[in-house]
C-alpha atoms as a PDB file:
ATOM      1  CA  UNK A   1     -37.972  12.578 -50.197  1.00  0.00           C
ATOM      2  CA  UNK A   2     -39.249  12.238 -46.912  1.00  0.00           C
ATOM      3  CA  UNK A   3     -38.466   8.612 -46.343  1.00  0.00           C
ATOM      4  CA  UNK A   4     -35.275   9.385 -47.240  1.00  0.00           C
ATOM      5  CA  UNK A   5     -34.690  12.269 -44.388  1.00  0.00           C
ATOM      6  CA  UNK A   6     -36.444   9.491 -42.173  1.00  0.00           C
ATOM      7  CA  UNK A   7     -33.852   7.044 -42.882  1.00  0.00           C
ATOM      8  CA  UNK A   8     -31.139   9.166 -42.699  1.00  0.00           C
ATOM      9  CA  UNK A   9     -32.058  10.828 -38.882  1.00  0.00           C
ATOM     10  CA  UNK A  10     -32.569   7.032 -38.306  1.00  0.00           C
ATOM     11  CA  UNK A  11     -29.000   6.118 -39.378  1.00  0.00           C
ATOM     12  CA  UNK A  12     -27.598   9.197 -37.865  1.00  0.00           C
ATOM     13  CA  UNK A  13     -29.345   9.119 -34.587  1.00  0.00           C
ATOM     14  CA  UNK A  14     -28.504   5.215 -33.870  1.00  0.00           C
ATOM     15  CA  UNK A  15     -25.273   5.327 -32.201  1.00  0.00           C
ATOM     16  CA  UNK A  16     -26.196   7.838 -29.649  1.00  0.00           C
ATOM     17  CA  UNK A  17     -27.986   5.522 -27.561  1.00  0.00           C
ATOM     18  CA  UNK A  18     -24.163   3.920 -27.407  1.00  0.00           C
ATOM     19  CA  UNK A  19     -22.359   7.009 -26.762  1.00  0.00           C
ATOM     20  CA  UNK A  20     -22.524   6.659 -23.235  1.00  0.00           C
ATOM     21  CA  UNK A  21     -21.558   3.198 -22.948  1.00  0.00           C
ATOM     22  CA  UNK A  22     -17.928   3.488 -23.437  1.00  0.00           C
ATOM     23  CA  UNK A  23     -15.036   4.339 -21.052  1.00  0.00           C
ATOM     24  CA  UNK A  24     -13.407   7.633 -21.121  1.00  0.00           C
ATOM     25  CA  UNK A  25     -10.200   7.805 -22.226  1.00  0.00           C
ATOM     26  CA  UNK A  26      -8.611   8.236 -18.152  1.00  0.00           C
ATOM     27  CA  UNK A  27     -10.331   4.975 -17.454  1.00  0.00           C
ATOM     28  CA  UNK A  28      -8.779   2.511 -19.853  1.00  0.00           C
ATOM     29  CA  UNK A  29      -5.326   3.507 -18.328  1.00  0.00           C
ATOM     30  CA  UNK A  30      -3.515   0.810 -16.034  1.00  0.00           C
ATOM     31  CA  UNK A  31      -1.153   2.352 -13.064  1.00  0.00           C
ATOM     32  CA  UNK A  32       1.099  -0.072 -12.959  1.00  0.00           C
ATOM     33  CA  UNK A  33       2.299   0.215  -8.933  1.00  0.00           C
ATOM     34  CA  UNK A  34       5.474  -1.043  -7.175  1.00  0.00           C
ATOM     35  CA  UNK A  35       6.149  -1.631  -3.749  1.00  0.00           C
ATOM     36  CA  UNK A  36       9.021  -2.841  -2.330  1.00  0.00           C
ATOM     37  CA  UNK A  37      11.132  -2.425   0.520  1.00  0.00           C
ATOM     38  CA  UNK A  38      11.605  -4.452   4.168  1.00  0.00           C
ATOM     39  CA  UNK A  39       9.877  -5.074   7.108  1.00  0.00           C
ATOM     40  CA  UNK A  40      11.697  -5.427  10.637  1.00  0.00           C
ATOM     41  CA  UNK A  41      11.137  -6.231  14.234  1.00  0.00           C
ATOM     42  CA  UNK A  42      13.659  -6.069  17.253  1.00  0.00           C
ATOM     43  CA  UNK A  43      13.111  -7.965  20.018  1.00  0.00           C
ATOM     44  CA  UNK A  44      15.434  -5.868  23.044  1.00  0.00           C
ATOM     45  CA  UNK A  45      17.779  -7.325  25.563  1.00  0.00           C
ATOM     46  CA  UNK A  46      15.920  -9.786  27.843  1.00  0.00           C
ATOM     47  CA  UNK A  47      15.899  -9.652  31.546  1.00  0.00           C
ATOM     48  CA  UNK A  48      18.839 -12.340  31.819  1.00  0.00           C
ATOM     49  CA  UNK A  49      21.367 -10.363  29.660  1.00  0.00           C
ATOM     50  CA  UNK A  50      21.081 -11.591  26.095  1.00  0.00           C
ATOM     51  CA  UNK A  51      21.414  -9.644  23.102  1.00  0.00           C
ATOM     52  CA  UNK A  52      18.862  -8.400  21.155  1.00  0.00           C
ATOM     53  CA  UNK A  53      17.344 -10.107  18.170  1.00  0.00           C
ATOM     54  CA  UNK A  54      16.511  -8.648  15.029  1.00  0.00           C
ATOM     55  CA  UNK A  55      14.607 -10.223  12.021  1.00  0.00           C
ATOM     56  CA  UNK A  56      13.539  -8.493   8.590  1.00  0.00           C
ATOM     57  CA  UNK A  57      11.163  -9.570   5.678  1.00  0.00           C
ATOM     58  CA  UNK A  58      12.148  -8.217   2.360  1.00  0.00           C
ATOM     59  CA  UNK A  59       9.179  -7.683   0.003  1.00  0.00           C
ATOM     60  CA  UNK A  60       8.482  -6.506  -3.664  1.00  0.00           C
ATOM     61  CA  UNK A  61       4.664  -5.915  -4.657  1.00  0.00           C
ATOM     62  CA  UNK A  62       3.957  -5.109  -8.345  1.00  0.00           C
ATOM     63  CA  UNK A  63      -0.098  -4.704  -9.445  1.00  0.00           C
ATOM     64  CA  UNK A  64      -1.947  -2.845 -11.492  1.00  0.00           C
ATOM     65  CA  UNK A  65      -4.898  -0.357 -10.445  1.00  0.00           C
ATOM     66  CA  UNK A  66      -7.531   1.052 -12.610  1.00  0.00           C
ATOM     67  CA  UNK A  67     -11.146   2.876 -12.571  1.00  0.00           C
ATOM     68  CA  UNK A  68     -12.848  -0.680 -12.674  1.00  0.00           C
ATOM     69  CA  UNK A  69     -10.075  -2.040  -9.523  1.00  0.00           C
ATOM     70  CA  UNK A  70      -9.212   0.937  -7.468  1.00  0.00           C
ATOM     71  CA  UNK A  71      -7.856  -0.113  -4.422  1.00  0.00           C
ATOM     72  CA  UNK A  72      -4.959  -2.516  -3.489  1.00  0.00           C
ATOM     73  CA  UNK A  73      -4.098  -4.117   0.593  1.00  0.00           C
ATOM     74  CA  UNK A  74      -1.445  -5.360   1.411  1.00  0.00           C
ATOM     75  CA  UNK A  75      -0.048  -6.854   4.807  1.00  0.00           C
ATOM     76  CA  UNK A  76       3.511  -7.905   6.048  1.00  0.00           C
ATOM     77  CA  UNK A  77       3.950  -9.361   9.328  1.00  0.00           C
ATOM     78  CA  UNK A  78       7.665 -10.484  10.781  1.00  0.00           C
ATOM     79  CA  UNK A  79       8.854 -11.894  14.576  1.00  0.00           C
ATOM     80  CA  UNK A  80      11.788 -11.321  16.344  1.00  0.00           C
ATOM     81  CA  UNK A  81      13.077 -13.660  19.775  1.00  0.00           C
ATOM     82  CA  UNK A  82       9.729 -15.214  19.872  1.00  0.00           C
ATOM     83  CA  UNK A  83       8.363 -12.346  21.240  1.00  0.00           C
ATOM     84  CA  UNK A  84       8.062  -9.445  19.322  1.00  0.00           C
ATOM     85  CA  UNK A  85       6.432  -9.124  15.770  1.00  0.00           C
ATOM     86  CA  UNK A  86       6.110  -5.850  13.494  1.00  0.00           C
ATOM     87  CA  UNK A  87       3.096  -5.693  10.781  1.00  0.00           C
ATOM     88  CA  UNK A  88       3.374  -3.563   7.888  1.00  0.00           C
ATOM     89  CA  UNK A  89       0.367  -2.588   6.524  1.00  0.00           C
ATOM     90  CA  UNK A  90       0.075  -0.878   2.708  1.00  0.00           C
ATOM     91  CA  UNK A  91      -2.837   0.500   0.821  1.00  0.00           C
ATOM     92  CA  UNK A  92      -2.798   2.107  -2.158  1.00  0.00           C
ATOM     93  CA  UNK A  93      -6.023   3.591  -3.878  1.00  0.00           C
ATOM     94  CA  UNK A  94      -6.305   4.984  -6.943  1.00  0.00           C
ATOM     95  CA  UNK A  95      -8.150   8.575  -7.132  1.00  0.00           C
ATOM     96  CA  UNK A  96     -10.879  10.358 -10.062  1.00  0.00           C
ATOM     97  CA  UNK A  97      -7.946  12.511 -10.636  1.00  0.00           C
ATOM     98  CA  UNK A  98      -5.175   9.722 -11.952  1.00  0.00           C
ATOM     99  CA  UNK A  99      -2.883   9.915  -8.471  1.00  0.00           C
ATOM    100  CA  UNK A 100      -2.464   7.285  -6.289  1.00  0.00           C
ATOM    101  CA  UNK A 101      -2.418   7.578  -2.966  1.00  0.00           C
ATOM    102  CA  UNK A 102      -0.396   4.473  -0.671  1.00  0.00           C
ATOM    103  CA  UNK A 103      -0.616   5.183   3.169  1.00  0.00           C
ATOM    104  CA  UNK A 104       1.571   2.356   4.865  1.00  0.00           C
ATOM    105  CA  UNK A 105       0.750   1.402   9.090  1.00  0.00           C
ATOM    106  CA  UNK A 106       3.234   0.138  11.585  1.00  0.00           C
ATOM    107  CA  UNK A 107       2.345  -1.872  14.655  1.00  0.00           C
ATOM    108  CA  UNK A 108       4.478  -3.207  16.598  1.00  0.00           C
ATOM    109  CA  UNK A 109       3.190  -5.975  18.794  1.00  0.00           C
ATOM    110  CA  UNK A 110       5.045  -7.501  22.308  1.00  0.00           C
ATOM    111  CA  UNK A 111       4.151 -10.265  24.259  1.00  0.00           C
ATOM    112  CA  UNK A 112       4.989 -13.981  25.392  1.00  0.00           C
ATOM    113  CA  UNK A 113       4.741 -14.988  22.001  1.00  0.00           C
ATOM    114  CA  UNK A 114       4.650 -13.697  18.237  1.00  0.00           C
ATOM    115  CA  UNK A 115       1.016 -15.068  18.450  1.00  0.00           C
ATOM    116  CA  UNK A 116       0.245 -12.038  21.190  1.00  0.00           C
ATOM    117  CA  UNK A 117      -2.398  -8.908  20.543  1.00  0.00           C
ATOM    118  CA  UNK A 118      -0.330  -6.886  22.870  1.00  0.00           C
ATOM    119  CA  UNK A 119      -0.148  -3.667  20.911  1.00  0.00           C
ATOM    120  CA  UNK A 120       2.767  -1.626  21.860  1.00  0.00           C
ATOM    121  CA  UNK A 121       3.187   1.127  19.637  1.00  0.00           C
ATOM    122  CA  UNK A 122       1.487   1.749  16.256  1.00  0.00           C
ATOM    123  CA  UNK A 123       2.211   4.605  13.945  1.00  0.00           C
ATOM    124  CA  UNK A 124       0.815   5.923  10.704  1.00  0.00           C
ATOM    125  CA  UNK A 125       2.757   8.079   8.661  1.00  0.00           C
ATOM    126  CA  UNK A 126       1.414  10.768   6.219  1.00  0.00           C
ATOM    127  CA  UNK A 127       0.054   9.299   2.684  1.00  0.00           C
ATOM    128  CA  UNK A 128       1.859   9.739  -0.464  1.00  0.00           C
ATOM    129  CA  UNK A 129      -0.196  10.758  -3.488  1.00  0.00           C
ATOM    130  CA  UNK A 130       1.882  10.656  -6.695  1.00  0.00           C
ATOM    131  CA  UNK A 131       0.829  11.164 -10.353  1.00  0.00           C
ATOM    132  CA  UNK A 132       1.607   8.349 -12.811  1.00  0.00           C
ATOM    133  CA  UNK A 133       5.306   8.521 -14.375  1.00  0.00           C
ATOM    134  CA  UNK A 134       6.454  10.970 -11.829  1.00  0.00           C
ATOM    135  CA  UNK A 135       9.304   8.695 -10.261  1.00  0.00           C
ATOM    136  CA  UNK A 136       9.341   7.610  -6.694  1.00  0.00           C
ATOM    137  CA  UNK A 137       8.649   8.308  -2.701  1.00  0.00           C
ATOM    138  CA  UNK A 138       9.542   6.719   0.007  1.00  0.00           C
ATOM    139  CA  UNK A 139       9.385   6.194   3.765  1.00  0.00           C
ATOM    140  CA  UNK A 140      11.684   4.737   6.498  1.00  0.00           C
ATOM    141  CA  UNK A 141      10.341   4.365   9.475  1.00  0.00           C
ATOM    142  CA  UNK A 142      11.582   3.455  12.860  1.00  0.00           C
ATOM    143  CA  UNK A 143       8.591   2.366  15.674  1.00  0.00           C
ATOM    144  CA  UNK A 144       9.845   1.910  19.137  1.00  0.00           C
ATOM    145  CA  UNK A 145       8.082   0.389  22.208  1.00  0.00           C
ATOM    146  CA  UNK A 146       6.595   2.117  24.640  1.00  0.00           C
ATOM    147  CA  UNK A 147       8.281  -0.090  27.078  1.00  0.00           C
ATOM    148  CA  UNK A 148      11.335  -0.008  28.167  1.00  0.00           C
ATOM    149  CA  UNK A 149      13.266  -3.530  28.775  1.00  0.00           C
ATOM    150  CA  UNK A 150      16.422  -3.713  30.674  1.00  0.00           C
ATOM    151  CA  UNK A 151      18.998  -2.451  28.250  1.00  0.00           C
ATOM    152  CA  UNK A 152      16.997  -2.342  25.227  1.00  0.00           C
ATOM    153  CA  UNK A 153      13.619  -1.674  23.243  1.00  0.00           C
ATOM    154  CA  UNK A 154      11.758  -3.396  21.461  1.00  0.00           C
ATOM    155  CA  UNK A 155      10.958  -1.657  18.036  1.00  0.00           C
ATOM    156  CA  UNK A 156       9.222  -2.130  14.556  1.00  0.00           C
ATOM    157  CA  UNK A 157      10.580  -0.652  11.533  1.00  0.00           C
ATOM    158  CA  UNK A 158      10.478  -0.328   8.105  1.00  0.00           C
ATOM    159  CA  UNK A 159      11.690   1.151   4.553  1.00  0.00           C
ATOM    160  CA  UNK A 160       9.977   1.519   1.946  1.00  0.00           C
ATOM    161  CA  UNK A 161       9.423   2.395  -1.880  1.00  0.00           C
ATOM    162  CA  UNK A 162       6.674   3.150  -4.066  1.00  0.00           C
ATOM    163  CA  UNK A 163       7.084   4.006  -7.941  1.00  0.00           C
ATOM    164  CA  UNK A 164       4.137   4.993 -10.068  1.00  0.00           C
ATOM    165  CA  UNK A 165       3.606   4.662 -13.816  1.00  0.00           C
ATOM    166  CA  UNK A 166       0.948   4.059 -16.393  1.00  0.00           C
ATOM    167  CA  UNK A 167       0.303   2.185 -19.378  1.00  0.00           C
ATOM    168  CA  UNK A 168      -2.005   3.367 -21.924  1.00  0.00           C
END
């Protein structure tokens, strides 16, 4: 009788040494994120008259973040008349709590040449956190220089979307 009690705490007690090994449910979800939207500079009116110049960059982001690959970066960069160039730049990090959080960054460079680490004006809007399935939020932003050319600004802008949903 005792070798049987024996084997049976033996056979009962063998998974637990496993029971810690596996994911919790929250962790084997994927939040599946989307980011899409534009990216713009404006180069102002130049010294000698001429019009200003504007040039955008469309872009569309999908990816997935989970517990094991948190944390997605992202960077957009677009020139206008040779001169002045806007960067984008988009994180989005995925929290204990299932919400991601995306904060974008505009910076809005000026110079001789797109090539130039001139910073002008840089802003950083408020993060969005959103919880999975819940729709979408969105920013538009509009960065102008500090400077003032004859006539006309230079400016950075951008629009953009981000939609949030998970997959069991």
């Amino acid at each position: 009788m005792r070798f049987g009690r024996a084997l049976a705490t033996a056979v009962l007690s063998a998974p637990l040494p496993f029971a810690g090994m596996t994911e919790p449910a929250s962790a084997a979800l994927q939040h599946i994120i989307v980011l899409q939207g534009k990216v713009g500079a404006r180069d102002g009116v130049d010294v000698w008259g001429g019009g200003s110049v504007q040039n955008e960059l469309p872009f569309r982001e999908t990816f997935v973040l989970t517990h094991n690959d948190r944390q997605k970066k992202m960077t957009f960069r677009v020139c206008a008349g040779g001169e002045a160039r806007a960067v984008l730049y988009l994180r989005a990090y995925l929290r204990d709590d299932e919400q991601v959080y995306v904060r974008p960054n505009v910076w809005l460079y000026e110079g001789a040449n797109c090539d130039t680490s001139d910073l002008d004006a840089n802003f950083w809007p408020e993060a969005q956190v959103m919880p999975g399935g819940r729709g979408s939020r969105s920013w538009q932003i509009w960065l102008p220089s500090e400077e003032t050319n004859l006539g006309g600004r230079d400016a950075a802008y951008a629009t953009i979307t981000f939609t949030h949903a998970l997959f069991p």
